[in-house]
C-alpha atoms as a PDB file:
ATOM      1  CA  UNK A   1      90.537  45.048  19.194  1.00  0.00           C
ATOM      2  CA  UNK A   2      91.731  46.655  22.435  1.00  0.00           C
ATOM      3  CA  UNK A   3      90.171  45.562  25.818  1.00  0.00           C
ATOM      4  CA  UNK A   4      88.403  48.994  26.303  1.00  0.00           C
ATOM      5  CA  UNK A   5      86.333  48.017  22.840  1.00  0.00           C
ATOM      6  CA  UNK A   6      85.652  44.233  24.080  1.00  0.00           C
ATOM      7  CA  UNK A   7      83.758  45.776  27.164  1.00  0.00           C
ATOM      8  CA  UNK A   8      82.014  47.640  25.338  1.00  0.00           C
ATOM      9  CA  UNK A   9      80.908  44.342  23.493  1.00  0.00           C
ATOM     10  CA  UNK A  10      80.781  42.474  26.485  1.00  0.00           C
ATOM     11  CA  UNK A  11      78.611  44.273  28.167  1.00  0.00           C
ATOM     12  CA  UNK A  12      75.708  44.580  25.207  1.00  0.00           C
ATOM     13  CA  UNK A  13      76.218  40.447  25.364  1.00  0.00           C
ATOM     14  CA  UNK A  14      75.403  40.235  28.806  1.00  0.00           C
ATOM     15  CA  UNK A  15      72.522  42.820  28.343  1.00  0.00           C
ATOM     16  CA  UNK A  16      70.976  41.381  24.933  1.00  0.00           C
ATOM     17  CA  UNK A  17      71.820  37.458  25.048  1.00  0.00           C
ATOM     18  CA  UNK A  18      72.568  37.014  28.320  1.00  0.00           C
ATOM     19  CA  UNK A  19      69.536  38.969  29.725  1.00  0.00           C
ATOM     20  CA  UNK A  20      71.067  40.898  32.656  1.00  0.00           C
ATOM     21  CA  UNK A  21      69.737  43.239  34.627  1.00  0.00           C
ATOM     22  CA  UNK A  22      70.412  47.076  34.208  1.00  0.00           C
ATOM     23  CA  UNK A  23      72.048  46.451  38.153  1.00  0.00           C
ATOM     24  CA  UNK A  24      74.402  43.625  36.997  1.00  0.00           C
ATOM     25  CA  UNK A  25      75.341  45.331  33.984  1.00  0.00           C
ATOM     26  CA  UNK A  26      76.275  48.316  35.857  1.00  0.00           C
ATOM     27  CA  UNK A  27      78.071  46.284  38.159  1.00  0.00           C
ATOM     28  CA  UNK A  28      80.072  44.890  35.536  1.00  0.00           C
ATOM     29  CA  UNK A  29      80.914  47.998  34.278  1.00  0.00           C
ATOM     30  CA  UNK A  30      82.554  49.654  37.223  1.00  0.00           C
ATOM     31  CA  UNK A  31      84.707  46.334  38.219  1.00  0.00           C
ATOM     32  CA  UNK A  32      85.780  45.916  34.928  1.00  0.00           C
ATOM     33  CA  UNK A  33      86.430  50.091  34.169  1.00  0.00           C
ATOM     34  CA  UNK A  34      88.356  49.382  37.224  1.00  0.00           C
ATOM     35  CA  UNK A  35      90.522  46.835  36.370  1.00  0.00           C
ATOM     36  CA  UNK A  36      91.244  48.320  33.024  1.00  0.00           C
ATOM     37  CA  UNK A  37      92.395  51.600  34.072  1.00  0.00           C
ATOM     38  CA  UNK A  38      94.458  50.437  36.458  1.00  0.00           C
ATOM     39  CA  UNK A  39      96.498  48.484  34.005  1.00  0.00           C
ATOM     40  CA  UNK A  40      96.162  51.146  31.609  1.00  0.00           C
ATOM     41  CA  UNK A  41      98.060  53.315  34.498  1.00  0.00           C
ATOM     42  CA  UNK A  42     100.197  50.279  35.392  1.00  0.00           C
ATOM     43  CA  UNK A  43     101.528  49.884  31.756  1.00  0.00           C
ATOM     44  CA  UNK A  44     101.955  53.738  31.156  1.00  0.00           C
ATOM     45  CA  UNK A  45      99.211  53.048  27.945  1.00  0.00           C
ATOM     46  CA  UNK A  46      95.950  54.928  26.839  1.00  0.00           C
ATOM     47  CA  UNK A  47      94.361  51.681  25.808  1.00  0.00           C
ATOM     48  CA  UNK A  48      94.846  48.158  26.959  1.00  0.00           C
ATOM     49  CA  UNK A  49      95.495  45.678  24.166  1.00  0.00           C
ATOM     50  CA  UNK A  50      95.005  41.499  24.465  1.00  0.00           C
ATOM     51  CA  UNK A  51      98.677  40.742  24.649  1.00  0.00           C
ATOM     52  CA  UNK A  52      98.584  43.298  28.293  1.00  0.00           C
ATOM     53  CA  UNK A  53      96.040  41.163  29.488  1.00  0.00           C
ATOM     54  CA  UNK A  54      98.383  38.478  30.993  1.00  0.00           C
ATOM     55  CA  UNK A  55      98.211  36.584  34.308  1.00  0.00           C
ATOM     56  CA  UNK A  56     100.552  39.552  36.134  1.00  0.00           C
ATOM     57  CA  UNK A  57      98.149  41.672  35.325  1.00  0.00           C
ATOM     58  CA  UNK A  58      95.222  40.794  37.174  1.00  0.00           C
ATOM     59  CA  UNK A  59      97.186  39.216  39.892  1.00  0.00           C
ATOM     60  CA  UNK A  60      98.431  42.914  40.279  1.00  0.00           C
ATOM     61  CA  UNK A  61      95.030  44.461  40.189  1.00  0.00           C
ATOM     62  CA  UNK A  62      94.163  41.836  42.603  1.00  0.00           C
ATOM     63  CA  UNK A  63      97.305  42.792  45.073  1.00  0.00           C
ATOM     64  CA  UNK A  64      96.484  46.281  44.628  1.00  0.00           C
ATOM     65  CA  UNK A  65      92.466  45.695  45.814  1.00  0.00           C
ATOM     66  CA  UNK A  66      94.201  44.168  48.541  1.00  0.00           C
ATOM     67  CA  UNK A  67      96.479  47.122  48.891  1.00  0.00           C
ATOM     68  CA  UNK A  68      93.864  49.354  49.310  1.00  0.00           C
ATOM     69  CA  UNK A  69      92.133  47.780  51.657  1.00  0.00           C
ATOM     70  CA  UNK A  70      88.873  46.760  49.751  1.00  0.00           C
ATOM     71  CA  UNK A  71      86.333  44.527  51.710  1.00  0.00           C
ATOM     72  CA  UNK A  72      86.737  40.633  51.314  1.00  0.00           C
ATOM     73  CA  UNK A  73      83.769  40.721  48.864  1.00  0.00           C
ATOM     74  CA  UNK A  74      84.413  43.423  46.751  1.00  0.00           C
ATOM     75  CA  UNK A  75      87.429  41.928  45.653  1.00  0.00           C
ATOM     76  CA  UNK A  76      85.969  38.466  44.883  1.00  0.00           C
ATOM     77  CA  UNK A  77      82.989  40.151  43.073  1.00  0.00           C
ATOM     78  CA  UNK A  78      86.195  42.052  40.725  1.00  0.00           C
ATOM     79  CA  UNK A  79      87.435  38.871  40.114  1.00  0.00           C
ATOM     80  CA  UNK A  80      84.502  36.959  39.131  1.00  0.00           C
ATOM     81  CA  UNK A  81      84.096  39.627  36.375  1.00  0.00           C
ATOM     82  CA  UNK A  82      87.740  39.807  35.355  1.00  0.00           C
ATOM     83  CA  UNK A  83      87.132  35.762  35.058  1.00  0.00           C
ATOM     84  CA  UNK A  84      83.682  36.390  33.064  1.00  0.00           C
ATOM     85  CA  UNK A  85      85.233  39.106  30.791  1.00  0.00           C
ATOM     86  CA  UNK A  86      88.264  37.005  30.367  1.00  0.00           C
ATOM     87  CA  UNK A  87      85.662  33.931  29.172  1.00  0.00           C
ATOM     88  CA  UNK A  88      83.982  36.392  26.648  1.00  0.00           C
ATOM     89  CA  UNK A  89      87.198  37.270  25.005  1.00  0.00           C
ATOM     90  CA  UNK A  90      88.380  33.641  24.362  1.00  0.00           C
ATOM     91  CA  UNK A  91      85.206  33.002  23.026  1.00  0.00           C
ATOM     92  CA  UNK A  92      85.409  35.561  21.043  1.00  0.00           C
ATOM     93  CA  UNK A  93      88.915  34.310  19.758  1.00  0.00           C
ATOM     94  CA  UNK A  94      90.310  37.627  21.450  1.00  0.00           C
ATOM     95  CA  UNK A  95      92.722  36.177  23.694  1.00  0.00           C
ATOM     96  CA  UNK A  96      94.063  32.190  23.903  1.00  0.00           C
ATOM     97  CA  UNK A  97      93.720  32.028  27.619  1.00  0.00           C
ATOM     98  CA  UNK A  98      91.781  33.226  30.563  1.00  0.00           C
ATOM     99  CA  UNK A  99      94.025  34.675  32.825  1.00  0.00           C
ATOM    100  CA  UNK A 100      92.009  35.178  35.525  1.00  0.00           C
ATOM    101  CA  UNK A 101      90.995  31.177  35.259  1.00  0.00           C
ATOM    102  CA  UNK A 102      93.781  29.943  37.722  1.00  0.00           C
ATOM    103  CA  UNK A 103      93.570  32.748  40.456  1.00  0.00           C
ATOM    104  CA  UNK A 104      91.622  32.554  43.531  1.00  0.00           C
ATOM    105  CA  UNK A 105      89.615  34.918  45.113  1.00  0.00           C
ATOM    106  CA  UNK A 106      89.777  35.876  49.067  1.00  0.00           C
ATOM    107  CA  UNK A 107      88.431  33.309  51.168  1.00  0.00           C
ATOM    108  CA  UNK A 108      84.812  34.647  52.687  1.00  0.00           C
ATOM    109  CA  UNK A 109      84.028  34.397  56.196  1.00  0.00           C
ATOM    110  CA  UNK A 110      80.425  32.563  56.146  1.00  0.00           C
ATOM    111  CA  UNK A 111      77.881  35.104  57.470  1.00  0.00           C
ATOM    112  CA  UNK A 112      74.801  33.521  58.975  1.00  0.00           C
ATOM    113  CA  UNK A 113      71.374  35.827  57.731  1.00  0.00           C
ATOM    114  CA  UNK A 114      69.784  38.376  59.807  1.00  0.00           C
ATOM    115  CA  UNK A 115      66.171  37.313  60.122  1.00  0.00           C
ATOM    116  CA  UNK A 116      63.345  38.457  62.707  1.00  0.00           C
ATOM    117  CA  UNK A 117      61.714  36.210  65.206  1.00  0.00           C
ATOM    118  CA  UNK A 118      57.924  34.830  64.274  1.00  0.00           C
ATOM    119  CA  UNK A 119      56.574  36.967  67.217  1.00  0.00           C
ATOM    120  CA  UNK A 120      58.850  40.180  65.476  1.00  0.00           C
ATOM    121  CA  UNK A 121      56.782  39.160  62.152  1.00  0.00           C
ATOM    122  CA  UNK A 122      53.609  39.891  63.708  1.00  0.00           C
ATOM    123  CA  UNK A 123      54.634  42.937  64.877  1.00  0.00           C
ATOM    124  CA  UNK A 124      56.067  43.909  62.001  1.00  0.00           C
ATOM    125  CA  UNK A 125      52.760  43.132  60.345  1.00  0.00           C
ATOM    126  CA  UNK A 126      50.555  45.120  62.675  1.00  0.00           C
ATOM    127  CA  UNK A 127      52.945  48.526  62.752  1.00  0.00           C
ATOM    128  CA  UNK A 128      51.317  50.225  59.764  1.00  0.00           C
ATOM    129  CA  UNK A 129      47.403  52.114  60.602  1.00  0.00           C
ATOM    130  CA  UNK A 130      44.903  50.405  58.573  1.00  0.00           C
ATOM    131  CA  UNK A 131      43.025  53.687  59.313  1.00  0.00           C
ATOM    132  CA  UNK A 132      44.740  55.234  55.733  1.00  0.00           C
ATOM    133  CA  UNK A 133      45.395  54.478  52.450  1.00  0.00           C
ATOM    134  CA  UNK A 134      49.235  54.543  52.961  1.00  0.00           C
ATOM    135  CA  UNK A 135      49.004  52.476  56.290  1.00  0.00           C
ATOM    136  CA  UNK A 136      46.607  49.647  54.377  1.00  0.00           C
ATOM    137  CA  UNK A 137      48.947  50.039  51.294  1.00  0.00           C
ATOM    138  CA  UNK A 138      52.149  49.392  53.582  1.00  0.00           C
ATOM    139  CA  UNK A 139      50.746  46.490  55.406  1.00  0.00           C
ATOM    140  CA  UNK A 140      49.956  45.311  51.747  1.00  0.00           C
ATOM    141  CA  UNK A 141      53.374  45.431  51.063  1.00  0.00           C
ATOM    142  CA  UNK A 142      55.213  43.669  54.380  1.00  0.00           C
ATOM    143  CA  UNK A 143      52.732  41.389  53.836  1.00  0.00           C
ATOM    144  CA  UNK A 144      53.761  40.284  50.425  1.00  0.00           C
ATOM    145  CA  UNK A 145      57.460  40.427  51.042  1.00  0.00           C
ATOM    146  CA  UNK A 146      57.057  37.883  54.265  1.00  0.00           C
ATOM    147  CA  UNK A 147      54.414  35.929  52.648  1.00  0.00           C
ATOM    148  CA  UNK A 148      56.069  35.359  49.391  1.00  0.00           C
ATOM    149  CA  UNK A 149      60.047  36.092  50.261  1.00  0.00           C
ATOM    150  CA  UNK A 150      60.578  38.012  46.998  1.00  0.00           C
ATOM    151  CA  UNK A 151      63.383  40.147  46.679  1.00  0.00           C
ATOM    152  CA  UNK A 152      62.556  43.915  47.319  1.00  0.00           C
ATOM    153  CA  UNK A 153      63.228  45.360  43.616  1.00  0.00           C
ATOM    154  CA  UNK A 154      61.007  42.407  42.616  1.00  0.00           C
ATOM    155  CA  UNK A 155      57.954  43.779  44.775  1.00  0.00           C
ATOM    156  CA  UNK A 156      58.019  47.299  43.210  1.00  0.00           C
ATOM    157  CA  UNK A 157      58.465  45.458  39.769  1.00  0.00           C
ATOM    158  CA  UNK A 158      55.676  43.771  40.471  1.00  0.00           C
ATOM    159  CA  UNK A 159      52.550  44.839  37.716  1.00  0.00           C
ATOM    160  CA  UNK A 160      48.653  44.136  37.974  1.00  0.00           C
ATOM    161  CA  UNK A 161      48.851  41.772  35.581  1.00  0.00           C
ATOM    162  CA  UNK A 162      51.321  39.862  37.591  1.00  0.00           C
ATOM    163  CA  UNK A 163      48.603  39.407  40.424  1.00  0.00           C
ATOM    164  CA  UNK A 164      46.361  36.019  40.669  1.00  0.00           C
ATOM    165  CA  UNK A 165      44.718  36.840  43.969  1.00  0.00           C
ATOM    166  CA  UNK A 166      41.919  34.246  43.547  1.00  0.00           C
ATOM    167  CA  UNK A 167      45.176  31.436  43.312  1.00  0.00           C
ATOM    168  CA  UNK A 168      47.237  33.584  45.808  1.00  0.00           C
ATOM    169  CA  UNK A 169      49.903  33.830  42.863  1.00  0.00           C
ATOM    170  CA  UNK A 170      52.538  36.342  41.402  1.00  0.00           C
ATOM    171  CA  UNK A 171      54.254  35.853  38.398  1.00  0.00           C
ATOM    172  CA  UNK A 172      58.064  37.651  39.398  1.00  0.00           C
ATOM    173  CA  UNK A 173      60.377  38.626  37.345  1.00  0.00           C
ATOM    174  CA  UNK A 174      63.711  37.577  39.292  1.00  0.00           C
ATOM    175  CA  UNK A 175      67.477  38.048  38.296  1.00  0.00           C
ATOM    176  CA  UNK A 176      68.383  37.390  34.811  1.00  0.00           C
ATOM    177  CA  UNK A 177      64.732  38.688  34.178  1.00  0.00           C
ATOM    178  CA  UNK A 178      63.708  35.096  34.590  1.00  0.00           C
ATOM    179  CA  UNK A 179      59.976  34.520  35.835  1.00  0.00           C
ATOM    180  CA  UNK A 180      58.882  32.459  38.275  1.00  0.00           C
ATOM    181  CA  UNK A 181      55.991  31.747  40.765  1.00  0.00           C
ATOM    182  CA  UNK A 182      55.657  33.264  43.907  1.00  0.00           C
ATOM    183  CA  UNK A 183      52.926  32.325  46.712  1.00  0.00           C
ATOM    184  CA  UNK A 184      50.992  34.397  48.539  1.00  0.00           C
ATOM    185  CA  UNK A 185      49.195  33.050  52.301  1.00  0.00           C
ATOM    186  CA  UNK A 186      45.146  34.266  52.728  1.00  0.00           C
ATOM    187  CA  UNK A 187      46.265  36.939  55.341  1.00  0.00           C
ATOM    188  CA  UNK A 188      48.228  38.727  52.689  1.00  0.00           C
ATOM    189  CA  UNK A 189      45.585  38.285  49.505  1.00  0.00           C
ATOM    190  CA  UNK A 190      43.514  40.262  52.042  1.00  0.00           C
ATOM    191  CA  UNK A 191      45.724  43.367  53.008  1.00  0.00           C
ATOM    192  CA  UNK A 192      46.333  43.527  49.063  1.00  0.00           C
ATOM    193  CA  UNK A 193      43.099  42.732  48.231  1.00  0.00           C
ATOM    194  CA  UNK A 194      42.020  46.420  50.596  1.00  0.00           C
ATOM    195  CA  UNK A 195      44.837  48.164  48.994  1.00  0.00           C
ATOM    196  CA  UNK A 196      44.194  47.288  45.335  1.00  0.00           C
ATOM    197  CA  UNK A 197      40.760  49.904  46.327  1.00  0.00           C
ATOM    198  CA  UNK A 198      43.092  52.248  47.536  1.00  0.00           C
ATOM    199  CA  UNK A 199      45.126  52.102  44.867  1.00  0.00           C
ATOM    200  CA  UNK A 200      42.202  53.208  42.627  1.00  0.00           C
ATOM    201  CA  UNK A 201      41.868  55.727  44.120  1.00  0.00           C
ATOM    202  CA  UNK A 202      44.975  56.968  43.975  1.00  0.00           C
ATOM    203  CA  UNK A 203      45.076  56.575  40.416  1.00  0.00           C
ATOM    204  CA  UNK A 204      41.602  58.702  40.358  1.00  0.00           C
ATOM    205  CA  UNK A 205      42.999  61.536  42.114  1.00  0.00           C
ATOM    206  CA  UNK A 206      46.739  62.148  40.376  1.00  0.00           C
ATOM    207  CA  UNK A 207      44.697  61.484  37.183  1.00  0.00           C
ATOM    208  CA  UNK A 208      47.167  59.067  36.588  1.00  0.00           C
ATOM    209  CA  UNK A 209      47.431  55.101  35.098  1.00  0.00           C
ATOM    210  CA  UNK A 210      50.415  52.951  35.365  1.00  0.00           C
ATOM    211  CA  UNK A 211      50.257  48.643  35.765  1.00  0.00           C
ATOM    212  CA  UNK A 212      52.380  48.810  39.398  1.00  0.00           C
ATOM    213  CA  UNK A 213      50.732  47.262  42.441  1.00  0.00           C
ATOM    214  CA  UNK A 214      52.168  49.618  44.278  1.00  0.00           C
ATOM    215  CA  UNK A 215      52.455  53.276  44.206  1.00  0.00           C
ATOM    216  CA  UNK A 216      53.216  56.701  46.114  1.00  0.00           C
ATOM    217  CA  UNK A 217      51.306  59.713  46.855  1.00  0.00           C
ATOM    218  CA  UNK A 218      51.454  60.587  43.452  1.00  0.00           C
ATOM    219  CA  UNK A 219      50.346  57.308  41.946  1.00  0.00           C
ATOM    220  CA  UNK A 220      54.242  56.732  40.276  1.00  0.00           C
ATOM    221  CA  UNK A 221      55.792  52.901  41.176  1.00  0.00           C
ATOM    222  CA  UNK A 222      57.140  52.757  44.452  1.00  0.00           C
ATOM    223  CA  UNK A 223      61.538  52.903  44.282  1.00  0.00           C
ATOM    224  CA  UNK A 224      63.017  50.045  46.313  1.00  0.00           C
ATOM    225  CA  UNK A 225      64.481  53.139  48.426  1.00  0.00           C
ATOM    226  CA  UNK A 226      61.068  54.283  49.119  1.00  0.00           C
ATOM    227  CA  UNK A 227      60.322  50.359  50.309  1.00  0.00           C
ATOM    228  CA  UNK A 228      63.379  51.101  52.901  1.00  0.00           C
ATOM    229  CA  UNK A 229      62.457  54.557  54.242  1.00  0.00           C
ATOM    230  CA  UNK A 230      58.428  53.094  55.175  1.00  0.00           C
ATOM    231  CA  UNK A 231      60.150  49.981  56.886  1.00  0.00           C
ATOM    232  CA  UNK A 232      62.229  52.101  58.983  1.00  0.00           C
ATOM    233  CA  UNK A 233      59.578  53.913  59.692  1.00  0.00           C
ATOM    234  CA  UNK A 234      57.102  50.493  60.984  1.00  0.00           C
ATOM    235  CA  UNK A 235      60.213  49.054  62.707  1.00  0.00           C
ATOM    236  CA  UNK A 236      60.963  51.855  64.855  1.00  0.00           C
ATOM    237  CA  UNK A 237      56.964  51.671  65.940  1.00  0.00           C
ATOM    238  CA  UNK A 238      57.223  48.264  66.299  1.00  0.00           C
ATOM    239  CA  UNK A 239      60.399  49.182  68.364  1.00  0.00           C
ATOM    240  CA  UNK A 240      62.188  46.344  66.258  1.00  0.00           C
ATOM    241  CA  UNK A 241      66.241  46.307  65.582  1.00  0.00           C
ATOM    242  CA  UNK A 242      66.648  49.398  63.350  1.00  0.00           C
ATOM    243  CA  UNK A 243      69.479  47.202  61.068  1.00  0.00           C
ATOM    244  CA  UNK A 244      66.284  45.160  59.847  1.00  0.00           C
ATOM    245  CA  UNK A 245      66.324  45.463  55.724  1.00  0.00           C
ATOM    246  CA  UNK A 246      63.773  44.732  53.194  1.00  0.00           C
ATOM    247  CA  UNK A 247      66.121  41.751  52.191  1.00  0.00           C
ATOM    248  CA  UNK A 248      65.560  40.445  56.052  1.00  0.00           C
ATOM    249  CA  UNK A 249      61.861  39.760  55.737  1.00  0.00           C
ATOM    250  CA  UNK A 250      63.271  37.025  52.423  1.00  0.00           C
ATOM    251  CA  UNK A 251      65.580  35.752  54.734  1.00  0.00           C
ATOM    252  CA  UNK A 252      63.030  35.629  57.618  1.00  0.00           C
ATOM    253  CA  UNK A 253      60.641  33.425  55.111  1.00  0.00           C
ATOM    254  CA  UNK A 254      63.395  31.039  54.531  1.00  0.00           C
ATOM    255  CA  UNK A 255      63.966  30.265  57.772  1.00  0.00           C
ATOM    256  CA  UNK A 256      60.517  30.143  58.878  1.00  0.00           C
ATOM    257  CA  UNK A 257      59.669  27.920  56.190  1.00  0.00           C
ATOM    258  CA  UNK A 258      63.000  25.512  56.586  1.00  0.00           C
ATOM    259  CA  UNK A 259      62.075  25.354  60.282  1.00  0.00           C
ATOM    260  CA  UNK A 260      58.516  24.298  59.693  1.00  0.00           C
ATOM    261  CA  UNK A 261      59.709  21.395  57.675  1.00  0.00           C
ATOM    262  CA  UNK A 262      59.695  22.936  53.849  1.00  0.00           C
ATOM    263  CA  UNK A 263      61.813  20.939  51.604  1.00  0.00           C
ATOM    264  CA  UNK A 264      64.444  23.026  50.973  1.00  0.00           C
ATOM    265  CA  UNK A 265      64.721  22.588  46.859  1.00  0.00           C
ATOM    266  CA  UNK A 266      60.846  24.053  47.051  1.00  0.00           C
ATOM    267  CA  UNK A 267      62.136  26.946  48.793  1.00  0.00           C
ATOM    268  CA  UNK A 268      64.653  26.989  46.020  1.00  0.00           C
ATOM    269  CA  UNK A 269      62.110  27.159  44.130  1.00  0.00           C
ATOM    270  CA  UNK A 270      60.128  30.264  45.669  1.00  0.00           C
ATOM    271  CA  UNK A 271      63.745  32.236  46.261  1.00  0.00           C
ATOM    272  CA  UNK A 272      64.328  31.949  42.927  1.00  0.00           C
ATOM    273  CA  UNK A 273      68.037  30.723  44.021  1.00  0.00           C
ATOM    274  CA  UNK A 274      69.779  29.438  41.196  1.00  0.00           C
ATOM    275  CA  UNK A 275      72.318  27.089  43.018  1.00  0.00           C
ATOM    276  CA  UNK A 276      71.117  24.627  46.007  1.00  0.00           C
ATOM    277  CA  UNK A 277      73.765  25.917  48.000  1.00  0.00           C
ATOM    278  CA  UNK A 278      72.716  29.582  47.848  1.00  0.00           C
ATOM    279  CA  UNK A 279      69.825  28.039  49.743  1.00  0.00           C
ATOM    280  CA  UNK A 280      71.514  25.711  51.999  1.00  0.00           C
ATOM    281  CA  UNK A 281      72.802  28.797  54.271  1.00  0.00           C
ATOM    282  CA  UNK A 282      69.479  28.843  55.598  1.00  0.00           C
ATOM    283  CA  UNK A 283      69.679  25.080  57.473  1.00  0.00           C
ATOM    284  CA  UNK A 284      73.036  26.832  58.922  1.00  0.00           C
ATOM    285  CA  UNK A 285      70.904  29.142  60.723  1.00  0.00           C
ATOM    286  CA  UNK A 286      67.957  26.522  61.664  1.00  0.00           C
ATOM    287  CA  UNK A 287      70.353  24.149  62.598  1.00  0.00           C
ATOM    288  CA  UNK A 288      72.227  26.510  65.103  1.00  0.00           C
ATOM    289  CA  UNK A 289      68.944  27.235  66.606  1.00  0.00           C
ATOM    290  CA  UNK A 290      68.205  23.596  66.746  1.00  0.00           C
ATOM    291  CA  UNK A 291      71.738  23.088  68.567  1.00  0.00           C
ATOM    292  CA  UNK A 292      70.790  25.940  71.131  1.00  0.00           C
ATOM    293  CA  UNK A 293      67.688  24.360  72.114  1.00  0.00           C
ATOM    294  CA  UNK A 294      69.029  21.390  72.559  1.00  0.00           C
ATOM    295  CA  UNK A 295      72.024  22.890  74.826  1.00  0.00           C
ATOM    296  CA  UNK A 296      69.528  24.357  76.479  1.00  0.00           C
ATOM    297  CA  UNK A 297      67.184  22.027  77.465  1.00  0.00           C
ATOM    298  CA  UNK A 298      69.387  18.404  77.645  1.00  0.00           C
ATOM    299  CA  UNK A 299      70.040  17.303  80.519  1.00  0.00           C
ATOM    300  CA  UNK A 300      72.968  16.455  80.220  1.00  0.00           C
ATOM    301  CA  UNK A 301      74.392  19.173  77.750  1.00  0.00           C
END
């Protein structure tokens, strides 16, 4: 088997057994096409075979990263895969040892989360006209990202049948296509509640059914770009920083939650993280807070 034919296997694995997203398959894809054509250009060969896939290798496809000046993550992310890939292949009794196993990737300079204030929430909330459909449908949609902190391709994923409104509950379909519970407060049931009437309508006049929550003008699924492009639009009104992302209202509803007192494993929980520590980030950022209060109002600090 060469290593060009165990990516192809690899990457139905992760797809069929492993249940990976169409995203982190793709992703695996291009850092691993990577790696392989560059040693296929390093050792002057049309096809890489397991005995080229050696330690020297990959620490040369990691120097060249370096070489070329990738950013500090991209290069970690190409090693985790050349590690992963590596895995699959001793598994599969393709090679004896991982070669990536030993080698380290760049160390990462810890990033604290951009998140908006509680009084930027509100205004946030309020940008969008409830005078039209798309303004009540938009609100609908802020609303459920803040309320419930799911991620933004998870929100146009989301389907009717997802929807407990009565509980305040959505069933999400996370990473790894794993489902989990997400909550939703009274304010938000509401603005969905008005937009599941527009929505109808919608429907009625494209002549149109689908199961999203929420659509366009033409009653097709909203894209996660789409999602971008309307909260652009609301934080500009709101005349709120224009960097804000749909990924900032989830890290917004962490921190709001972890400073109201939320154990942090329940927020876990509602993230859908699937290590403690992917969590923990957000104490970093409630406990700097916590230290500039208390600089600023000691008397003796």
């Amino acid at each position: 088997m060469t290593l060009e034919q165990g990516l192809a296997e690899f990457l139905q694995h992760l797809g069929l057994e492993k249940n990976a997203s169409d995203k982190t398959v793709k992703s695996y894809r291009e850092d691993l096409t990577q790696a392989l054509a560059f040693a296929r250009e390093r050792l002057k060969k049309k096809q890489v075979d397991p005995a080229d896939w050696t330690v020297r290798t990959v620490r040369a496809f990691v120097a060249w990263l370096h070489e070329k000046q990738y950013a500090k993550t991209t290069i970690a992310r190409r090693l985790a895969a050349v590690r992963s890939f590596g895995k699959y292949l001793c598994r599969e009794g393709v090679l004896e040892q991982n070669p990536a196993l030993g080698l380290r990737g760049p160390r990462q300079e810890k990033k604290l989360p951009h998140f908006l204030t509680l009084a930027d929430i509100h205004k946030l909330l309020a940008a969008p006209a409830e005078t039209t459909w798309a303004g009540r449908r938009d609100r609908a949609m802020l609303e459920t990202l803040y309320a419930s902190g799911i991620r933004v391709s998870e929100l146009v994923g989301l389907d009717l049948t997802a929807v407990d409104l009565d509980d305040g509950v959505i069933t999400v379909r996370g990473k790894g296509k794993k489902e989990r519970l997400a909550l939703l407060v009274p304010d938000a049931v509401a603005a969905v509640r008005r937009w599941l009437d527009d929505r109808a309508a919608v429907l009625r006049e494209n002549g149109r059914e689908t199961p999203a929550v929420f659509l366009n003008s033409k009653g097709g699924r909203l894209t996660t770009r789409s999602v971008g492009r309307l909260l652009a639009k609301h934080l500009k009104a709101a005349g709120l920083d224009p960097r804000t992302s749909p990924h900032t209202l989830r890290h917004s509803f962490a921190t709001h939650m972890l400073d109201a007192g939320a154990d942090i494993r329940g927020v876990q929980e509602l993230l859908g993280h699937k290590s403690l520590a992917t969590t923990q980030v957000y104490t970093h950022v409630t406990t700097q807070r916590l230290q500039k209060s208390y600089q600023k109002a000691h008397p003796r600090s």
